[in-house]
Protein backbone atom coordinates (compact mmCIF):
# COMPACT_ATOMS: atom_id res chain seq x y z
CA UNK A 1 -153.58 148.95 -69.64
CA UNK A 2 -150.31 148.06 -69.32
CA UNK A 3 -148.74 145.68 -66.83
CA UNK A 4 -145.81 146.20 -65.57
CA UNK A 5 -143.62 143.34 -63.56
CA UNK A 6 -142.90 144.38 -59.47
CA UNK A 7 -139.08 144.82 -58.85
CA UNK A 8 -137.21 142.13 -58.01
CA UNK A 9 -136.49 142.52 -54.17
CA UNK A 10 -134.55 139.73 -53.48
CA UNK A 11 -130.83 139.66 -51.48
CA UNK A 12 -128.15 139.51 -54.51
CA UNK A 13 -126.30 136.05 -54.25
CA UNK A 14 -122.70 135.37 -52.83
CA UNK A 15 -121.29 134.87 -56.16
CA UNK A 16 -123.37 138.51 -56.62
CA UNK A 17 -121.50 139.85 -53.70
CA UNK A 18 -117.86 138.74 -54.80
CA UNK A 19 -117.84 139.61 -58.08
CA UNK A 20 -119.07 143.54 -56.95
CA UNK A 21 -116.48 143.15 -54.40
CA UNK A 22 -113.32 141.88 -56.65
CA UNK A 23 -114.46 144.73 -59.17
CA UNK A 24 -114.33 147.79 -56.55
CA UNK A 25 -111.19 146.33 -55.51
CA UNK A 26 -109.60 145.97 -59.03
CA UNK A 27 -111.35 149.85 -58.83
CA UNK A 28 -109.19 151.32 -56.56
CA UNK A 29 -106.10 149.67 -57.53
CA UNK A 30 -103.43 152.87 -58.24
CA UNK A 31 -99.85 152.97 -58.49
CA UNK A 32 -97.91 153.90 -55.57
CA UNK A 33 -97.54 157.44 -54.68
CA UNK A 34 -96.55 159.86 -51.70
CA UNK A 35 -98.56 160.67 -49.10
CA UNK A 36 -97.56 162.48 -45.27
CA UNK A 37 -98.06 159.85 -42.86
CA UNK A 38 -99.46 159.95 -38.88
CA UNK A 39 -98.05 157.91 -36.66
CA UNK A 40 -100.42 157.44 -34.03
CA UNK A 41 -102.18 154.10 -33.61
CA UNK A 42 -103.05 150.81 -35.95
CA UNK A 43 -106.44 151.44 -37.81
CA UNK A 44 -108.82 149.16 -40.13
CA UNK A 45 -110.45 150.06 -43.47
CA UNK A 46 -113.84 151.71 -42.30
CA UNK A 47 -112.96 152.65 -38.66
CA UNK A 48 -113.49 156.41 -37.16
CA UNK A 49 -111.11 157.46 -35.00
CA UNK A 50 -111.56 160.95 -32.55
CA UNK A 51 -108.98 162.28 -30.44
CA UNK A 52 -107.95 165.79 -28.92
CA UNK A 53 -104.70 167.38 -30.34
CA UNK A 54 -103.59 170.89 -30.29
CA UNK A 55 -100.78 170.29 -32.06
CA UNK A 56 -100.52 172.64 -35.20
CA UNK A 57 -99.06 170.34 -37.68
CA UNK A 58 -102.41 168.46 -37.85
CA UNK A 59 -104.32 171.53 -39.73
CA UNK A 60 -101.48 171.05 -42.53
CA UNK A 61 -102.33 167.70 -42.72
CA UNK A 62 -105.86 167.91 -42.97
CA UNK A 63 -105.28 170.56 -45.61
CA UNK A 64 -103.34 167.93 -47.80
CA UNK A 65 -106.55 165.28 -48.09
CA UNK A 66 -105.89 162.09 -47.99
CA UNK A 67 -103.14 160.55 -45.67
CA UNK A 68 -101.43 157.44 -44.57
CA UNK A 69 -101.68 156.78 -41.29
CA UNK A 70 -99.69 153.97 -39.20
CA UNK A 71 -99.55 152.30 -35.60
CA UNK A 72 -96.16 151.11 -34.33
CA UNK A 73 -94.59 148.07 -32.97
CA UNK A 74 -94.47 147.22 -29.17
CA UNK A 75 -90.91 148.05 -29.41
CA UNK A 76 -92.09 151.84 -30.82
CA UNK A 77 -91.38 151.17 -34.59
CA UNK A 78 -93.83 151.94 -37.22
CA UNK A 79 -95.37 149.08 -38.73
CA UNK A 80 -95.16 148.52 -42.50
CA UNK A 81 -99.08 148.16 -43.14
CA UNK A 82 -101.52 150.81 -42.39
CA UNK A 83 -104.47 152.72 -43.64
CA UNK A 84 -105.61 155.81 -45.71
CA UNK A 85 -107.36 158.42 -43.96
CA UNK A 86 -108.86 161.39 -44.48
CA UNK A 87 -108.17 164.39 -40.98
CA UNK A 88 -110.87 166.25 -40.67
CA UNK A 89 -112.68 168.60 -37.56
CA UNK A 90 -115.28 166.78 -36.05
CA UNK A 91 -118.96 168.71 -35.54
CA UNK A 92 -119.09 169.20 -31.85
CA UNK A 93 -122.98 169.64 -30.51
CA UNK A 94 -122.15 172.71 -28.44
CA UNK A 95 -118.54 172.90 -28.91
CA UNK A 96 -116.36 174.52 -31.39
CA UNK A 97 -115.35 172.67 -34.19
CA UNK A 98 -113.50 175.31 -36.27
CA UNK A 99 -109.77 175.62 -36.40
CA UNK A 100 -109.11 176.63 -32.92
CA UNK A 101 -110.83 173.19 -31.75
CA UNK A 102 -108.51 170.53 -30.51
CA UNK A 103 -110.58 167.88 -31.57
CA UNK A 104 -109.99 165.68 -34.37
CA UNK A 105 -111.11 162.67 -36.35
CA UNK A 106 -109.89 160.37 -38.43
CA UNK A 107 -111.69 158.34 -41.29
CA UNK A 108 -109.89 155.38 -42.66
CA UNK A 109 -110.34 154.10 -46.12
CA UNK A 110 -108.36 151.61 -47.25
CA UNK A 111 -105.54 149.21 -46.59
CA UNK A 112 -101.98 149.99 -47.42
CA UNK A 113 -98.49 149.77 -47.14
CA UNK A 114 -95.42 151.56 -46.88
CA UNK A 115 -92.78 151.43 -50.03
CA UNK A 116 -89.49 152.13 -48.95
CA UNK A 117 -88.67 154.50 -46.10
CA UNK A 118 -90.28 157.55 -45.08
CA UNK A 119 -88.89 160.71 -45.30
CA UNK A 120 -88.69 163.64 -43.36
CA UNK A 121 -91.34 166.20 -45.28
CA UNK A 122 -92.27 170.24 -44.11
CA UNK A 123 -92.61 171.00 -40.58
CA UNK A 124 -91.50 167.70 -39.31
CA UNK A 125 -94.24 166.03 -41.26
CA UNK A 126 -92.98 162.54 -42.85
CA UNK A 127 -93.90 161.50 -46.33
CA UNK A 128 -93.86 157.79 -47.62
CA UNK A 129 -94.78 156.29 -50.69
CA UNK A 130 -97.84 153.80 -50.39
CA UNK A 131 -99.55 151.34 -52.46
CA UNK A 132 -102.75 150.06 -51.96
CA UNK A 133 -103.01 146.14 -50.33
CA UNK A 134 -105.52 144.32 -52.29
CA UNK A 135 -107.21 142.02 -49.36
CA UNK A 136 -108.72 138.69 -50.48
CA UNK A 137 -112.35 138.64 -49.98
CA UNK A 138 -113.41 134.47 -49.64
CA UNK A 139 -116.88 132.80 -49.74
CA UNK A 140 -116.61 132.65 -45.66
CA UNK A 141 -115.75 136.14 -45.10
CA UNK A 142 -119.35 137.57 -47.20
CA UNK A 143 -120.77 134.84 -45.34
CA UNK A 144 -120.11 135.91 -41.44
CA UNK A 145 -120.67 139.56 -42.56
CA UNK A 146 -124.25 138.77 -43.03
């Protein structure tokens, strides 16, 4: 009979974790291109964001995928950095979550930044060009995330 060796169930090492980490990130590295941006509050990499809008604008740019998405400046300016996001229609237990719903979430994916100035797009919508911001990932940070 044969014998066969149990799977190795151990945590992957920090040097493990980096290296899978700088890889994804050299992954997802594109050239810049244009996107319609939201203005409507800072975001992180990973973060959900739900909110109630009935304003019709949003549908268009939920239809467009992905998005960049910005918070401003205490003096009301955007800021340069921001996130990709994807706009979608939240499932509502016992609500309505088709296209005459006012509710709305946002799912951030990565870091960015604006290239350039934005400019005005269809229906008031502004486009920008992005890149993607590759973020150093140390020793310390893989570290305090366990």
């Amino acid at each position: 009979a044969a014998v066969t060796a149990a799977p190795d169930l151990s945590l992957p090492s920090e040097d493990d974790v980096l290296a899978v980490l700088k890889r994804l990130q050299g992954d997802g590295a594109a050239q810049p291109k244009r996107v319609p941006l939201l203005l409507i509050d800072a975001m992180l990499p990973g973060q959900r964001l739900r909110f109630s809008s009935s304003d019709p604008r949003l549908q268009r740019l939920a239809e467009r995928g992905e998005i960049g998405v910005l918070g401003t400046s205490p003096l009301g300016r955007p800021l340069s950095h921001g996130v990709t996001a994807v706009l979608t229609r939240p499932d509502v237990s016992g609500g309505a979550s088709g296209p005459s719903s006012t509710e709305w979430e946002l799912r951030a994916r990565w870091h960015m930044q604006i290239i350039g100035e934005g400019e005005p797009g269809e229906d008031g919508i502004h486009i920008g060009q992005i890149e993607p911001v590759k973020d150093m990932v140390s020793t310390t940070d893989v570290s305090e995330a366990r």
